[in-house]
PDB file of N, CA and C in Angstrom:
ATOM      1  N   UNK A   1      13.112 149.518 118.327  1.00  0.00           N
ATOM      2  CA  UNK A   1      11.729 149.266 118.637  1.00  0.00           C
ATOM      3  C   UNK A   1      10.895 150.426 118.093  1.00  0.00           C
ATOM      4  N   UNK A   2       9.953 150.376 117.536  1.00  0.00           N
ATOM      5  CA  UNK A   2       8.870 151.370 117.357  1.00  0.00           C
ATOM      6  C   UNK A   2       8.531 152.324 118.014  1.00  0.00           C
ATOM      7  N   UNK A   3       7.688 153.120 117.915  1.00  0.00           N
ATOM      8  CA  UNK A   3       7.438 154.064 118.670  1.00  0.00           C
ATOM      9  C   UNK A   3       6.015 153.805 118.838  1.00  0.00           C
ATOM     10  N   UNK A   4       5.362 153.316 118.048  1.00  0.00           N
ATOM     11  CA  UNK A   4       3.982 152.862 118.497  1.00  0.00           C
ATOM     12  C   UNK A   4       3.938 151.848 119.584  1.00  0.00           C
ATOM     13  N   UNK A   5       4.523 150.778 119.306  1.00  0.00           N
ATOM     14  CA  UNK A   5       4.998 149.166 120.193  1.00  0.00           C
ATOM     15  C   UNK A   5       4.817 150.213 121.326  1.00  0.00           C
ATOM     16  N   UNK A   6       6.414 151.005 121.156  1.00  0.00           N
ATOM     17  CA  UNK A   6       6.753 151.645 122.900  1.00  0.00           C
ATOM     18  C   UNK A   6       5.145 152.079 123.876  1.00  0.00           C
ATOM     19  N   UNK A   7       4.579 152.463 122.700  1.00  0.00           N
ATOM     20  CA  UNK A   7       3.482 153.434 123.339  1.00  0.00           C
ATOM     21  C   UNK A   7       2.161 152.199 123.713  1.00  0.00           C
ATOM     22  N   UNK A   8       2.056 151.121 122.986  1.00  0.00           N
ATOM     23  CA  UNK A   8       1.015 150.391 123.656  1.00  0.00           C
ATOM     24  C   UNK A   8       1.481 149.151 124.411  1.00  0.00           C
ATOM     25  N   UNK A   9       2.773 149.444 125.030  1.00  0.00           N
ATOM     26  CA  UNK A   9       2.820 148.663 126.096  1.00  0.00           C
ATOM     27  C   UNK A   9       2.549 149.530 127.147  1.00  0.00           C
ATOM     28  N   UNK A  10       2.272 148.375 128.826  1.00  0.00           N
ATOM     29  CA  UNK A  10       1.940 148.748 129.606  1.00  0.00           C
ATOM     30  C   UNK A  10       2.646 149.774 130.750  1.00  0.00           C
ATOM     31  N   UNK A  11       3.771 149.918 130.468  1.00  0.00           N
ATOM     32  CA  UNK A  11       4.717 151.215 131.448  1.00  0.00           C
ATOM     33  C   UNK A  11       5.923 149.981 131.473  1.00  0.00           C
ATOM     34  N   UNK A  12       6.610 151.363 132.681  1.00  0.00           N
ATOM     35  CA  UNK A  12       7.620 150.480 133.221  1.00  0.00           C
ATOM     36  C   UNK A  12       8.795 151.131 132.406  1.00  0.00           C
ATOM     37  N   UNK A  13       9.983 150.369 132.400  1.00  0.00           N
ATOM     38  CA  UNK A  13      11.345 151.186 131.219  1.00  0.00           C
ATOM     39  C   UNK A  13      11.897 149.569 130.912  1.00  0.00           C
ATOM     40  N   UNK A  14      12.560 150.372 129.925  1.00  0.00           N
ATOM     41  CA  UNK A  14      13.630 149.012 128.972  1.00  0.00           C
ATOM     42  C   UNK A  14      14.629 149.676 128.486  1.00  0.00           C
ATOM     43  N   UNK A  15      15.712 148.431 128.993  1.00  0.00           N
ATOM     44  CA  UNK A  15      16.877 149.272 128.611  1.00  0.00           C
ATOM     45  C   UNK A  15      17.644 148.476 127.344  1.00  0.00           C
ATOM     46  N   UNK A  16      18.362 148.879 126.724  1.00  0.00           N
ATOM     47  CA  UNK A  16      19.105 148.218 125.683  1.00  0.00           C
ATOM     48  C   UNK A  16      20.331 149.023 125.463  1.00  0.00           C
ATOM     49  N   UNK A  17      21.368 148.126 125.255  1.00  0.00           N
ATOM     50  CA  UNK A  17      22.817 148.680 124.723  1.00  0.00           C
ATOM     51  C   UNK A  17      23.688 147.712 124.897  1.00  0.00           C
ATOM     52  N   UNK A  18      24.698 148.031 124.472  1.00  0.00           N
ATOM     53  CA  UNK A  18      26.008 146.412 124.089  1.00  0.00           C
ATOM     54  C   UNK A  18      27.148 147.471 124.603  1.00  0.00           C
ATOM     55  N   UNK A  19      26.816 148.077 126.193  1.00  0.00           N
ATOM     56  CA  UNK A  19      28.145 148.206 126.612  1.00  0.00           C
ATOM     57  C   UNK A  19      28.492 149.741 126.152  1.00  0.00           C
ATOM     58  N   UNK A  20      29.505 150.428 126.390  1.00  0.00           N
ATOM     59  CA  UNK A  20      30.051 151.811 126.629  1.00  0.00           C
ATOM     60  C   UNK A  20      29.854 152.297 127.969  1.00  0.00           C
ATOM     61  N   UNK A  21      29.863 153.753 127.210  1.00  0.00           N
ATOM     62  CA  UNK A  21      29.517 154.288 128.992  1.00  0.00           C
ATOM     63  C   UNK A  21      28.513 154.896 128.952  1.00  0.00           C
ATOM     64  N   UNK A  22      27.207 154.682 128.410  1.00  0.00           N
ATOM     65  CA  UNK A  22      25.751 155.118 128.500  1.00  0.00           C
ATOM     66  C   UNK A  22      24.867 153.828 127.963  1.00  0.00           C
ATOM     67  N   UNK A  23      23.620 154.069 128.329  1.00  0.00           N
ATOM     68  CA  UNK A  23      22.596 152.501 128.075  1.00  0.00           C
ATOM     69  C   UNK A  23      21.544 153.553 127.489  1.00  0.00           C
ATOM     70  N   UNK A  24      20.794 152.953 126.501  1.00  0.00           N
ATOM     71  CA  UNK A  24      19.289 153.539 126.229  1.00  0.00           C
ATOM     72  C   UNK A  24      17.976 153.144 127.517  1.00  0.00           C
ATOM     73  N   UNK A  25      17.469 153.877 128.038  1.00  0.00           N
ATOM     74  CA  UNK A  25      16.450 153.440 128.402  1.00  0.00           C
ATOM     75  C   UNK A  25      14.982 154.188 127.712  1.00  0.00           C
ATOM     76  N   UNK A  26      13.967 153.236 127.785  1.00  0.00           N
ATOM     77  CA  UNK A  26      12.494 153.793 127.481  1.00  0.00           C
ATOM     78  C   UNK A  26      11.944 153.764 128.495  1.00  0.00           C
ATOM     79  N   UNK A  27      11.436 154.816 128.454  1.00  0.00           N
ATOM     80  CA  UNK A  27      10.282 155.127 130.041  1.00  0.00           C
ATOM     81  C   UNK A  27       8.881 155.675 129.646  1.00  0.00           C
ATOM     82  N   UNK A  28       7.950 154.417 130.184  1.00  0.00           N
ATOM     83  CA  UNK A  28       6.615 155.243 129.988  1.00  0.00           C
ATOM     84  C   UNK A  28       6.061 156.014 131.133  1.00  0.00           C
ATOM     85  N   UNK A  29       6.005 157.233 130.822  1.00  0.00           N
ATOM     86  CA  UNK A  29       5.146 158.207 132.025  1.00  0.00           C
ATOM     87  C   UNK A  29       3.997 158.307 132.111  1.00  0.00           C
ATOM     88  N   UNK A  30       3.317 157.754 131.515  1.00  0.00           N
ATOM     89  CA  UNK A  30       1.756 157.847 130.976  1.00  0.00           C
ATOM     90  C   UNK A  30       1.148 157.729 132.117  1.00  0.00           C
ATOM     91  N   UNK A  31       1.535 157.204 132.743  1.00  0.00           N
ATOM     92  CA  UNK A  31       0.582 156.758 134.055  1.00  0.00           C
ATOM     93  C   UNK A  31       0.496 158.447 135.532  1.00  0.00           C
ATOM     94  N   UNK A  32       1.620 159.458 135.122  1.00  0.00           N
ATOM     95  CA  UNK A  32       1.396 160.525 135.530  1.00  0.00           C
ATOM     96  C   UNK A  32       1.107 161.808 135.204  1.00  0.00           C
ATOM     97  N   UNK A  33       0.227 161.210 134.022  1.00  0.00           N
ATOM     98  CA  UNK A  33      -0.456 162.412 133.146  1.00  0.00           C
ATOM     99  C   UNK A  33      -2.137 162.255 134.163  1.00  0.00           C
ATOM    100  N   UNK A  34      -2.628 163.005 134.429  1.00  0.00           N
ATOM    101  CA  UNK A  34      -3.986 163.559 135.333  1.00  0.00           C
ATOM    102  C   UNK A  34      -4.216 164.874 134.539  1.00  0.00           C
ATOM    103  N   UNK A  35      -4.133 165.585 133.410  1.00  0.00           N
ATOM    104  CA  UNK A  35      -4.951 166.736 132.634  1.00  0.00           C
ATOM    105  C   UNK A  35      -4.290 168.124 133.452  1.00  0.00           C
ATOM    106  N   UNK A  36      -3.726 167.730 133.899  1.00  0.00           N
ATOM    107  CA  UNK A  36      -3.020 169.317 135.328  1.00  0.00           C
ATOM    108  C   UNK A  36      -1.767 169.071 135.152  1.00  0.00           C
ATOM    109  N   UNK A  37      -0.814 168.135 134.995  1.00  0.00           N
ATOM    110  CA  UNK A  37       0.220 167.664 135.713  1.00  0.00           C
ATOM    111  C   UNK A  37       1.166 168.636 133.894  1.00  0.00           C
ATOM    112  N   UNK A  38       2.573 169.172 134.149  1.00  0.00           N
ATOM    113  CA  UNK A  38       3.407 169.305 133.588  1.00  0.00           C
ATOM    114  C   UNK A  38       4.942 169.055 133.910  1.00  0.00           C
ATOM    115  N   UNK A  39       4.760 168.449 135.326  1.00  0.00           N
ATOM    116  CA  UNK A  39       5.734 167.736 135.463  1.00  0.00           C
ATOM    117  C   UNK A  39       6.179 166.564 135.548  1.00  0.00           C
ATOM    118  N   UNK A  40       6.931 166.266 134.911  1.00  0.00           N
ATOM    119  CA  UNK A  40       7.111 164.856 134.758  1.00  0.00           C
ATOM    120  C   UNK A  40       8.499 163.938 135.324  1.00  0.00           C
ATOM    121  N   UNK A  41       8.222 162.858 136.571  1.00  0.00           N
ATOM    122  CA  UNK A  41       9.953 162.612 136.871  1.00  0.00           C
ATOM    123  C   UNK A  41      10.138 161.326 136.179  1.00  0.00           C
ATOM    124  N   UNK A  42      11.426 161.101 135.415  1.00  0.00           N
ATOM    125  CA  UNK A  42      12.106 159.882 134.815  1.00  0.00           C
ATOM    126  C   UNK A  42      12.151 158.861 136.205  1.00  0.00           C
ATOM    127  N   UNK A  43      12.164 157.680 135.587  1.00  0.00           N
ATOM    128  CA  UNK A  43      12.584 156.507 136.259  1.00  0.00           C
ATOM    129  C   UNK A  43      14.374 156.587 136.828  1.00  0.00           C
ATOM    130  N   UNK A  44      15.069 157.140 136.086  1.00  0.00           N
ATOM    131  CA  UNK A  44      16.433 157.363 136.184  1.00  0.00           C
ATOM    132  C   UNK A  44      16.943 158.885 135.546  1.00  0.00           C
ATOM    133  N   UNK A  45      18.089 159.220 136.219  1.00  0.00           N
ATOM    134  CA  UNK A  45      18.767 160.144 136.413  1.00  0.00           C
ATOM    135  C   UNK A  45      19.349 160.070 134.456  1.00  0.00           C
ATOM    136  N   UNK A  46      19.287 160.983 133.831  1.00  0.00           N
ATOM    137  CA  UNK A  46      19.397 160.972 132.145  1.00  0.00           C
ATOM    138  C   UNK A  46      20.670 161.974 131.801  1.00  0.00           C
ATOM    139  N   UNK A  47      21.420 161.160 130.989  1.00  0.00           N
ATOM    140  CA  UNK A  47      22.607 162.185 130.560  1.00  0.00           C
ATOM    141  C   UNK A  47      21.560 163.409 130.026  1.00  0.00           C
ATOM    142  N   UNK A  48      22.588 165.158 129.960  1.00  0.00           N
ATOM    143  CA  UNK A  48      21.844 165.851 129.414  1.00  0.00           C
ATOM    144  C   UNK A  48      22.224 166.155 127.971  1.00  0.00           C
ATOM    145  N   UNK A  49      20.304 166.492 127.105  1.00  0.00           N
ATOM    146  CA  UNK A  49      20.660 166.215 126.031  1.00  0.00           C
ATOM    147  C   UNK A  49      20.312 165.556 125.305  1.00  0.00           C
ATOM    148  N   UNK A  50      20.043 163.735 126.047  1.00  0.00           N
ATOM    149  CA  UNK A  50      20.009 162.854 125.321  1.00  0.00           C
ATOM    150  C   UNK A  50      18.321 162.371 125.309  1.00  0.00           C
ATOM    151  N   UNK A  51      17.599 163.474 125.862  1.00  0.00           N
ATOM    152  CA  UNK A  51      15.871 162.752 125.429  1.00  0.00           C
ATOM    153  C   UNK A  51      15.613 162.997 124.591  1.00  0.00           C
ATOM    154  N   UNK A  52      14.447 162.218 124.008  1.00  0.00           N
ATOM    155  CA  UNK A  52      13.436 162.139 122.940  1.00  0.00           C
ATOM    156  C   UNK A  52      12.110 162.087 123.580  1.00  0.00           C
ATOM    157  N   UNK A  53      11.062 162.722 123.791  1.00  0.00           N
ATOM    158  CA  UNK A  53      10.021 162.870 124.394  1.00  0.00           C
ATOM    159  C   UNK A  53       8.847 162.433 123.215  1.00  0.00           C
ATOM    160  N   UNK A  54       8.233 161.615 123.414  1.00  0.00           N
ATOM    161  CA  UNK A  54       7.232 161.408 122.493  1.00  0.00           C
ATOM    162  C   UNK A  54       5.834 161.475 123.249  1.00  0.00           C
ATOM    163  N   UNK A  55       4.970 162.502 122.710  1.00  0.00           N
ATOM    164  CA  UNK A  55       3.283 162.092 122.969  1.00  0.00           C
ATOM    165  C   UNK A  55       2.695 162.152 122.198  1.00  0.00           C
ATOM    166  N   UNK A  56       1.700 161.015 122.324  1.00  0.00           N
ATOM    167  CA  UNK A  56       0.653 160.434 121.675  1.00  0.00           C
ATOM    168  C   UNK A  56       1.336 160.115 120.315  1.00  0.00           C
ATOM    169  N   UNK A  57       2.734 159.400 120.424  1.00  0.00           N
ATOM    170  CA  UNK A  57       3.555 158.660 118.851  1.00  0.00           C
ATOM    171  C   UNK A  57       4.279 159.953 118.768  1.00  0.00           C
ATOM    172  N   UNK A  58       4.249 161.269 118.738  1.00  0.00           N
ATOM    173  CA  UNK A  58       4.811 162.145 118.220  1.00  0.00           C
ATOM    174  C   UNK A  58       5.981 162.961 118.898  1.00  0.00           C
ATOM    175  N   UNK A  59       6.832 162.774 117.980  1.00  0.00           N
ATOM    176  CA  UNK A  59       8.248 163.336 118.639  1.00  0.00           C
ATOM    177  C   UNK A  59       8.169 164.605 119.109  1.00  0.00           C
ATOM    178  N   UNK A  60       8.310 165.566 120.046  1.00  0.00           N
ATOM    179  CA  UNK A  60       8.518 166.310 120.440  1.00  0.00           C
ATOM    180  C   UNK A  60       9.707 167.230 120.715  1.00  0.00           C
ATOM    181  N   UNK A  61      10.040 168.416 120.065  1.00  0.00           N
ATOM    182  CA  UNK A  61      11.040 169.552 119.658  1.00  0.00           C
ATOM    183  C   UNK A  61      11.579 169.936 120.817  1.00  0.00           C
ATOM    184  N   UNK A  62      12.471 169.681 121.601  1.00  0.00           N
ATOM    185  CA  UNK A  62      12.845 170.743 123.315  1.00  0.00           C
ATOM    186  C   UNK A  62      12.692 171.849 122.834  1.00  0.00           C
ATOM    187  N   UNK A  63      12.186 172.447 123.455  1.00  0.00           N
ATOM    188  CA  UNK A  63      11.824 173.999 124.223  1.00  0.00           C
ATOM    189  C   UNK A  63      10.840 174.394 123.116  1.00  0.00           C
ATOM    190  N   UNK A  64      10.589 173.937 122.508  1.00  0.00           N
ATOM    191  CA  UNK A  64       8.786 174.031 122.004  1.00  0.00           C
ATOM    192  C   UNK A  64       7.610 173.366 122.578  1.00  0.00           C
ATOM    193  N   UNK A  65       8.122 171.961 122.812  1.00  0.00           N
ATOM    194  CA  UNK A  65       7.267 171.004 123.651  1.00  0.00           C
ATOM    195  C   UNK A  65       7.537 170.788 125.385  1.00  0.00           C
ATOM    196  N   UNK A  66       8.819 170.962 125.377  1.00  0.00           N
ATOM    197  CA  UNK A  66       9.391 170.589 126.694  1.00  0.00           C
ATOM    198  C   UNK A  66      10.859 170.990 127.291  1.00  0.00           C
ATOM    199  N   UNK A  67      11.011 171.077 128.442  1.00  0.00           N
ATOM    200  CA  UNK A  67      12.136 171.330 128.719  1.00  0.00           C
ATOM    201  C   UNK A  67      13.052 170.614 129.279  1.00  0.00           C
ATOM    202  N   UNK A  68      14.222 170.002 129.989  1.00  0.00           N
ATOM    203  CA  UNK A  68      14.828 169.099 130.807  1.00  0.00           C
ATOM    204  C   UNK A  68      14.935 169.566 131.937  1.00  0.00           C
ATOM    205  N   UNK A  69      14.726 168.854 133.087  1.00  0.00           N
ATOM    206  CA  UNK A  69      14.712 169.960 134.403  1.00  0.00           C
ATOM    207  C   UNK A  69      16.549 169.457 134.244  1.00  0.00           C
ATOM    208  N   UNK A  70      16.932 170.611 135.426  1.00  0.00           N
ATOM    209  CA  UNK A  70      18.452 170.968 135.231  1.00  0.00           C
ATOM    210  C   UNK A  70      19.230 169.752 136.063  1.00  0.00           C
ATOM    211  N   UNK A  71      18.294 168.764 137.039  1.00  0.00           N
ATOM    212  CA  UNK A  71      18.629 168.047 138.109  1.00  0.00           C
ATOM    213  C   UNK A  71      18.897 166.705 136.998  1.00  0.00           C
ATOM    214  N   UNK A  72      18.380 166.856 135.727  1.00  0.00           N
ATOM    215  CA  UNK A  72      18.297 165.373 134.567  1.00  0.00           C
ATOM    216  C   UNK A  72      17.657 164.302 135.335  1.00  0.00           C
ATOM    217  N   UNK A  73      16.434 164.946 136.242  1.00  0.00           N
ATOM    218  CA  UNK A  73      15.940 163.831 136.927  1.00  0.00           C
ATOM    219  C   UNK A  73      13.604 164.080 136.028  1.00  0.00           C
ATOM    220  N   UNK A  74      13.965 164.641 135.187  1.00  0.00           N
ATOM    221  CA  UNK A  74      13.066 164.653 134.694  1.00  0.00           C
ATOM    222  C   UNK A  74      12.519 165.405 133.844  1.00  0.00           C
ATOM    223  N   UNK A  75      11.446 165.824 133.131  1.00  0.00           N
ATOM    224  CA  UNK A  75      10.873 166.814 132.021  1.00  0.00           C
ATOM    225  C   UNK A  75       9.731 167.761 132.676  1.00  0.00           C
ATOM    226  N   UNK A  76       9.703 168.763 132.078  1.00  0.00           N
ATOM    227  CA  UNK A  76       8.318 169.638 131.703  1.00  0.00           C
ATOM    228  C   UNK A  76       8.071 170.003 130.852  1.00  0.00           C
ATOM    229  N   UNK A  77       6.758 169.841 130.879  1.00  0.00           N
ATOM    230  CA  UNK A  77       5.971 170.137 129.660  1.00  0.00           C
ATOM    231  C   UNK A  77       5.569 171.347 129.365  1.00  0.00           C
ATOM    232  N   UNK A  78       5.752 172.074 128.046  1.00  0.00           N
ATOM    233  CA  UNK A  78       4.987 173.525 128.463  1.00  0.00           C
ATOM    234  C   UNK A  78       4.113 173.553 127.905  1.00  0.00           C
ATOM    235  N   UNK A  79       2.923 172.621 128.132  1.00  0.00           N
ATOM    236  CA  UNK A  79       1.467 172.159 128.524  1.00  0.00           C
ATOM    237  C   UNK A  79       1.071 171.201 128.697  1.00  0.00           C
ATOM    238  N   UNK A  80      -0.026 171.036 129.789  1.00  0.00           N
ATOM    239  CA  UNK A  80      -0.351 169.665 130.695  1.00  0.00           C
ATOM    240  C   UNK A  80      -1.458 169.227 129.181  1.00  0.00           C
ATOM    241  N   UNK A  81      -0.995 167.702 129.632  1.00  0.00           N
ATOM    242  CA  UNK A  81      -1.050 166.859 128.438  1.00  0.00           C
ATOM    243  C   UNK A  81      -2.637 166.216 128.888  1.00  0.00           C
ATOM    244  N   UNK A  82      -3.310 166.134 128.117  1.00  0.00           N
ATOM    245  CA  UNK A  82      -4.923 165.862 128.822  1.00  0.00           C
ATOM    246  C   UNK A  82      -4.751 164.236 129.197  1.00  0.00           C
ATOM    247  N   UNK A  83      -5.807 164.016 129.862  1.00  0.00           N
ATOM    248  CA  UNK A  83      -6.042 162.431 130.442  1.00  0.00           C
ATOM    249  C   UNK A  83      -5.884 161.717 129.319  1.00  0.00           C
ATOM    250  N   UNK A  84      -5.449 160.369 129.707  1.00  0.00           N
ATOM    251  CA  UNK A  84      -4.974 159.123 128.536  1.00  0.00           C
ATOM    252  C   UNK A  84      -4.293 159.440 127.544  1.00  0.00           C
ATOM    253  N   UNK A  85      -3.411 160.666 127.867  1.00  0.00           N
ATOM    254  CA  UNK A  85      -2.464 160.902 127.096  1.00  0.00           C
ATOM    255  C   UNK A  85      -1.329 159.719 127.026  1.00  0.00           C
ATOM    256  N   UNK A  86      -0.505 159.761 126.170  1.00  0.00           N
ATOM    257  CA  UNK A  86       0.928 158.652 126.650  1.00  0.00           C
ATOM    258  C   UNK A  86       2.062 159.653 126.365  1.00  0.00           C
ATOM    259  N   UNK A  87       2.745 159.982 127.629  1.00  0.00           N
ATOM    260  CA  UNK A  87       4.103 160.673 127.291  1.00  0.00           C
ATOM    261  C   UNK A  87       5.332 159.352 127.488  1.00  0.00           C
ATOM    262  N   UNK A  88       6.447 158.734 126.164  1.00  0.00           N
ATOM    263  CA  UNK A  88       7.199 158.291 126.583  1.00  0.00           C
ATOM    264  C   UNK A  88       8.501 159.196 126.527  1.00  0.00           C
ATOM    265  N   UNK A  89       9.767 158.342 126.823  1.00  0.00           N
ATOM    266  CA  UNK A  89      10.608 159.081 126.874  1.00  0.00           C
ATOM    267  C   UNK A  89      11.698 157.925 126.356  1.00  0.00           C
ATOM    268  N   UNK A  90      12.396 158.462 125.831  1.00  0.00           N
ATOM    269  CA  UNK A  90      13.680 157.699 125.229  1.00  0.00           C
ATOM    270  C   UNK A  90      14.858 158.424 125.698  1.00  0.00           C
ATOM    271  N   UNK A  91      16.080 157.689 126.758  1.00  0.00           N
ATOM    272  CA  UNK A  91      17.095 158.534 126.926  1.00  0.00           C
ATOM    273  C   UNK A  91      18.269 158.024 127.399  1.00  0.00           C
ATOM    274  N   UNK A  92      19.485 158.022 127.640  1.00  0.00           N
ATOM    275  CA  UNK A  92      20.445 158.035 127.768  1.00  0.00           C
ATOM    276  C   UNK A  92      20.730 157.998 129.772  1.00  0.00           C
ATOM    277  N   UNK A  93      21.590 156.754 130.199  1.00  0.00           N
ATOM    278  CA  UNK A  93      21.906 156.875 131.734  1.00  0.00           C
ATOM    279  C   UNK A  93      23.099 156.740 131.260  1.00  0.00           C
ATOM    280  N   UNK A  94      23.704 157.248 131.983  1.00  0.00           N
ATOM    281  CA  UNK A  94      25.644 156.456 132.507  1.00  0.00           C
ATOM    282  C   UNK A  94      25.621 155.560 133.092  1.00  0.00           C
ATOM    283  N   UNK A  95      26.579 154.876 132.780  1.00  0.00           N
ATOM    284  CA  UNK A  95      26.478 153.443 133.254  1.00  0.00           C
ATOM    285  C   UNK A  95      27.904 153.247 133.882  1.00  0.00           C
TER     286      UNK A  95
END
């Protein structure tokens, strides 16, 4: 799927995979960006490792853009992302 698509749908996550022992999910966080906020919690618990953080379409570098909190229950940002931003996330659960 795109990365634009991902970004102008309305939230929520999608998962896709044909089986192993991890699933892709997409998660839009967009909806807990407020211009303050740098923390961000996933919909699900994420192998570590396996995000892709995108805002506003653009892929984002770990530990230039963001970090993984250590619990893999979510991200920070190291800077709050202004209003109507879209942070998604692309990542990896065990299944």
């Amino acid at each position: 799927m795109p990365v634009i698509r991902i970004i102008q749908e309305s939230g929520g996550t999608a998962s896709s995979g044909s089986g192993g022992s991890s699933n892709q999910v997409i998660d839009n966080l967009s909806g807990q960006v407020n211009g303050s906020n740098v923390n961000f919690a996933t919909s699900q618990t994420f192998v570590a490792a396996s995000v892709q953080v995108y805002y506003n379409g653009m892929l984002q570098i770990a530990s230039d853009g963001y970090t993984e909190d250590t619990d893999r229950g979510g991200i920070t940002m190291l800077f709050a992302p202004e209003v109507n931003s879209k942070i998604v996330l692309i990542y990896q659960v065990a299944s």
